[in-house]
N, C-alpha and C. Protein backbone atom coordinates (compact mmCIF):
# COMPACT_ATOMS: atom_id res chain seq x y z
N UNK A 1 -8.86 20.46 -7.74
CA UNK A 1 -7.42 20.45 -7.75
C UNK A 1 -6.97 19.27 -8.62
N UNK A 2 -6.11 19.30 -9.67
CA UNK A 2 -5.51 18.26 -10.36
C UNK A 2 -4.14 17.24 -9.61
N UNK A 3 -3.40 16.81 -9.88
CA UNK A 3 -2.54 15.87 -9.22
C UNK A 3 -1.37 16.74 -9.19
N UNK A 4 -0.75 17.52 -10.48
CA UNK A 4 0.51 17.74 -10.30
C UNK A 4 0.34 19.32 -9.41
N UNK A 5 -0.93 20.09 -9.13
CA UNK A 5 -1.52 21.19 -7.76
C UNK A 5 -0.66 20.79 -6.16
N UNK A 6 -1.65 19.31 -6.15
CA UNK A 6 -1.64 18.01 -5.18
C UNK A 6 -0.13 17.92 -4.85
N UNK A 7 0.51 17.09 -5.94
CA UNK A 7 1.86 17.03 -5.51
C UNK A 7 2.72 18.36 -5.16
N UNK A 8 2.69 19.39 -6.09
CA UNK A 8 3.07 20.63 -5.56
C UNK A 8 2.80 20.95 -4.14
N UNK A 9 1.57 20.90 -3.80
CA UNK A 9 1.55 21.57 -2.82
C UNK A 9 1.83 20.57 -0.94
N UNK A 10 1.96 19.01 -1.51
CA UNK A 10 2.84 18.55 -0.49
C UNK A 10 3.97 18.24 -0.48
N UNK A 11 4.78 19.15 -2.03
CA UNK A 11 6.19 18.30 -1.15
C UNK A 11 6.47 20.12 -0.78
N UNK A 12 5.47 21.02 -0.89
CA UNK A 12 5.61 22.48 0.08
C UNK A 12 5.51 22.23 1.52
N UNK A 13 3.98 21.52 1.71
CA UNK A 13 4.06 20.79 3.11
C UNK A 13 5.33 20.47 3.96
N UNK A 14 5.71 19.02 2.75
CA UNK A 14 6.80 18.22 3.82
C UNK A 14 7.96 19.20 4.04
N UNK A 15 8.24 20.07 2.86
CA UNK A 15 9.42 21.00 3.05
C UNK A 15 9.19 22.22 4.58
N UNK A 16 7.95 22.39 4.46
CA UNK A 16 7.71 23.18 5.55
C UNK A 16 7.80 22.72 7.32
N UNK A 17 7.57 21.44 7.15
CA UNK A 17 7.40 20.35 8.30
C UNK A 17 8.70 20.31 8.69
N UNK A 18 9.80 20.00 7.48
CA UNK A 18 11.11 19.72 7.86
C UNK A 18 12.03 20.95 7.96
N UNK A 19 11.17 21.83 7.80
CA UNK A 19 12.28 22.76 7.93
C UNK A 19 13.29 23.21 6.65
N UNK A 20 13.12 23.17 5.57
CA UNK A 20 14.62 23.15 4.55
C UNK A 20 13.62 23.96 3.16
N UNK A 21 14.64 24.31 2.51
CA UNK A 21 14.00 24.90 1.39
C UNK A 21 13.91 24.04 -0.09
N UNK A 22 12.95 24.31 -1.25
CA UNK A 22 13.36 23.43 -2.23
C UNK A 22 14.40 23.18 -2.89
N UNK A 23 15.30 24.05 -2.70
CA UNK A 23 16.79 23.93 -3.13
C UNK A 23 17.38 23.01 -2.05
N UNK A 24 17.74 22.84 -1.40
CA UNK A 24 17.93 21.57 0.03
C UNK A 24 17.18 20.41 -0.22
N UNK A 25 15.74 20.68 -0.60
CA UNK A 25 15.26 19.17 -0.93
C UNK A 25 15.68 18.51 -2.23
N UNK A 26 16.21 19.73 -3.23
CA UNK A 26 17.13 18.86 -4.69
C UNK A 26 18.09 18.47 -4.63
N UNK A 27 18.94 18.73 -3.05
CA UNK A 27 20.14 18.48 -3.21
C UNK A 27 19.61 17.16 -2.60
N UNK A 28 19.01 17.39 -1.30
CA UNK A 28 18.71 15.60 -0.57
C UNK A 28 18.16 14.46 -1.19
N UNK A 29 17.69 14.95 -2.75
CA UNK A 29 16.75 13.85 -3.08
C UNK A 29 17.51 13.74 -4.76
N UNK A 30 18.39 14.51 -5.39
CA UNK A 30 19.19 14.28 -6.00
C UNK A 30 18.17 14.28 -7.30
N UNK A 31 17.62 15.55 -7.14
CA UNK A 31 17.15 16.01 -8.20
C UNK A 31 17.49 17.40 -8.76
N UNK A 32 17.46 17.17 -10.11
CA UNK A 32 17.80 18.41 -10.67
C UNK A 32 17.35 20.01 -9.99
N UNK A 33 17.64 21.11 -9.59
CA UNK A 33 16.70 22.06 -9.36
C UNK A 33 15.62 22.76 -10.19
N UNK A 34 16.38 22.71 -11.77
CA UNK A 34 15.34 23.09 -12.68
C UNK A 34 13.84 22.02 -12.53
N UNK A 35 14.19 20.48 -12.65
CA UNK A 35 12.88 19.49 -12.43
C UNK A 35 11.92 19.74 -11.22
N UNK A 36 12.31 19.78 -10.28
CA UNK A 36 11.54 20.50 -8.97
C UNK A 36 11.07 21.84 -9.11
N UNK A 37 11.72 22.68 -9.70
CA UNK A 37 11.42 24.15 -10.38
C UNK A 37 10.34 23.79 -11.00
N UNK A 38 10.42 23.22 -11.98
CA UNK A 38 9.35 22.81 -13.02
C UNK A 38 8.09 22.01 -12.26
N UNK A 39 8.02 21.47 -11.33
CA UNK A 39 7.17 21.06 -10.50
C UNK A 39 6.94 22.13 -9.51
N UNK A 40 7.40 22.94 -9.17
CA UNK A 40 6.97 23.74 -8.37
C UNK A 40 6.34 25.15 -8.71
N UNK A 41 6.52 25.39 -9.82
CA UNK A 41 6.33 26.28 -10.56
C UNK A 41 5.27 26.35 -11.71
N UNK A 42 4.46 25.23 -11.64
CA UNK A 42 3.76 24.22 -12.31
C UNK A 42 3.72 24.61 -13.84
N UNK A 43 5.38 24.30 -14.10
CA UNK A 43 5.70 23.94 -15.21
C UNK A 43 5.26 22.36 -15.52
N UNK A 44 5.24 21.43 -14.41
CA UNK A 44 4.83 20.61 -14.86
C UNK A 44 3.32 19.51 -13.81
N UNK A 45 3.03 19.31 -14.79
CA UNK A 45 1.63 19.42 -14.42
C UNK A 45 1.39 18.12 -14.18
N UNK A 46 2.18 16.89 -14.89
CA UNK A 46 2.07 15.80 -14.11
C UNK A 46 3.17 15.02 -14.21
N UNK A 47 3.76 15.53 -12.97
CA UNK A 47 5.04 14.98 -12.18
C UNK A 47 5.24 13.41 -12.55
N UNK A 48 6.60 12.68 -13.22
CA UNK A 48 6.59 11.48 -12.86
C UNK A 48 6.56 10.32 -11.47
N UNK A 49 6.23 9.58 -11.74
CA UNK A 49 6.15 8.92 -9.95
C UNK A 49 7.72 8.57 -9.83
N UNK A 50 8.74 8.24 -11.17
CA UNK A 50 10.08 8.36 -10.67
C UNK A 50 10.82 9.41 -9.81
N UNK A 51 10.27 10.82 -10.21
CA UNK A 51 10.71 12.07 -9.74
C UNK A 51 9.78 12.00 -8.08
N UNK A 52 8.77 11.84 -7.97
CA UNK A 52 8.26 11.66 -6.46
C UNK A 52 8.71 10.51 -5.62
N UNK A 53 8.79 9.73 -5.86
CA UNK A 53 9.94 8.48 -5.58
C UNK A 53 10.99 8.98 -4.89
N UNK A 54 11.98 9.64 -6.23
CA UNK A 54 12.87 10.58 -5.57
C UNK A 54 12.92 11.47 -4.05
N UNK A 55 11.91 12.27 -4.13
CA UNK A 55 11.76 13.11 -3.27
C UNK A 55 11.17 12.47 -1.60
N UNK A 56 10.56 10.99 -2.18
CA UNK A 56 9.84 10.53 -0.90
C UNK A 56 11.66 9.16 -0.09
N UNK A 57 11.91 9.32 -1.17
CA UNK A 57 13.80 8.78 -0.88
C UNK A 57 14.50 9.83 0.19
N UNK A 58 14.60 10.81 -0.43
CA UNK A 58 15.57 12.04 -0.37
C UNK A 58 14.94 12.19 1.41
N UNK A 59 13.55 12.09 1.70
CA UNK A 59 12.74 12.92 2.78
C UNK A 59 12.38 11.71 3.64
N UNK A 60 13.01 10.25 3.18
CA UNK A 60 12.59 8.82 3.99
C UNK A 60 11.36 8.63 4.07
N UNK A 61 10.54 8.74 3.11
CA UNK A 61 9.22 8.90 3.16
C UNK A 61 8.67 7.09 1.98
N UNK A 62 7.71 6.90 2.46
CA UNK A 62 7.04 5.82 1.69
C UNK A 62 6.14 6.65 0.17
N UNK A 63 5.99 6.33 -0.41
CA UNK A 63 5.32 6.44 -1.73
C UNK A 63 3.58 6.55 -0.78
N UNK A 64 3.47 5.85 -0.28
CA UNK A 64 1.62 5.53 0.40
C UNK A 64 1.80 6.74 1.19
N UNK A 65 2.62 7.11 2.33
CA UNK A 65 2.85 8.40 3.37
C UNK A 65 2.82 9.78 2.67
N UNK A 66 3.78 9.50 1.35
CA UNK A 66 3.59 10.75 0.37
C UNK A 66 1.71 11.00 0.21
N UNK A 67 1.14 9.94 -0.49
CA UNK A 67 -0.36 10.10 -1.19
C UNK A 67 -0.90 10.25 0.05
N UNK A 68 -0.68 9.73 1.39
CA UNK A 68 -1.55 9.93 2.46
C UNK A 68 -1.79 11.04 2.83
N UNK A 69 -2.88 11.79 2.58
CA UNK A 69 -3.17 13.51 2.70
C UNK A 69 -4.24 13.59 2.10
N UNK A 70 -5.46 14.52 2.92
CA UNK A 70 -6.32 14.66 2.39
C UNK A 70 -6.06 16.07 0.97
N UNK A 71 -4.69 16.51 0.36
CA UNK A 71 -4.69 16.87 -0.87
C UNK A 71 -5.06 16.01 -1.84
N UNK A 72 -4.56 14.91 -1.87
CA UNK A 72 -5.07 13.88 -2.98
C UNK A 72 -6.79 12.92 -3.02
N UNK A 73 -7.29 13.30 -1.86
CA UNK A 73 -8.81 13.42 -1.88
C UNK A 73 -9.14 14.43 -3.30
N UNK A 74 -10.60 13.78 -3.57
CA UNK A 74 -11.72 14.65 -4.70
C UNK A 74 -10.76 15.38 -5.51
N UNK A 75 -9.45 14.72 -6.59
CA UNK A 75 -9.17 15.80 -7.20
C UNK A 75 -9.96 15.68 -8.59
N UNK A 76 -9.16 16.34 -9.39
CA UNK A 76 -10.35 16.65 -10.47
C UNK A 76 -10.07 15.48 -11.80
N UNK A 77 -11.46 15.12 -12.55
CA UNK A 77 -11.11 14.35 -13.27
C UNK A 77 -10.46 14.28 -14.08
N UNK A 78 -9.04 13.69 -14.72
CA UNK A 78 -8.20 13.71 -15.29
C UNK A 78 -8.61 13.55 -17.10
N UNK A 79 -9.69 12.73 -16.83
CA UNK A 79 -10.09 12.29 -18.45
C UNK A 79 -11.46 13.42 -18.74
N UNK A 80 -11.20 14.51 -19.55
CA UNK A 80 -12.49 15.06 -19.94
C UNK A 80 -13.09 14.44 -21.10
């Protein structure tokens, strides 16, 4: 699994945990819907940490609580 898989697939998690959809989490975290689109849709493949920032704001979440998950275990090497 690469990072921007990783991030995709926990801010699906946290959205699922909390209850709300990704359109609700762009409005709470005051991100564009197309940019989250594009992250969710893996238009983009490696998310800025400003834009996860965002989302760990929007969801009261720490930056370390975000990475804390065994998704970001063994992902794949970034440098071939």
């Amino acid at each position: 699994m690469n990072v921007g898989l990783a991030v995709r697939e926990r801010i699906l998690q946290l959205c699922q945990e909390r209850h709300i959809t990704i359109n609700k989490l762009s409005t709470i975290c005051g991100i564009t819907q197309s940019t989250l689109n594009n992250i969710m849709n893996y238009g983009s493949s490696n998310p800025t940490i400003s834009t996860i920032k965002k989302v760990c704001d929007g969801l009261e979440l720490t930056l370390s609580s975000f990475f804390d998950s065994p998704l970001f275990e063994n992902l794949d090497q970034e440098i071939k």
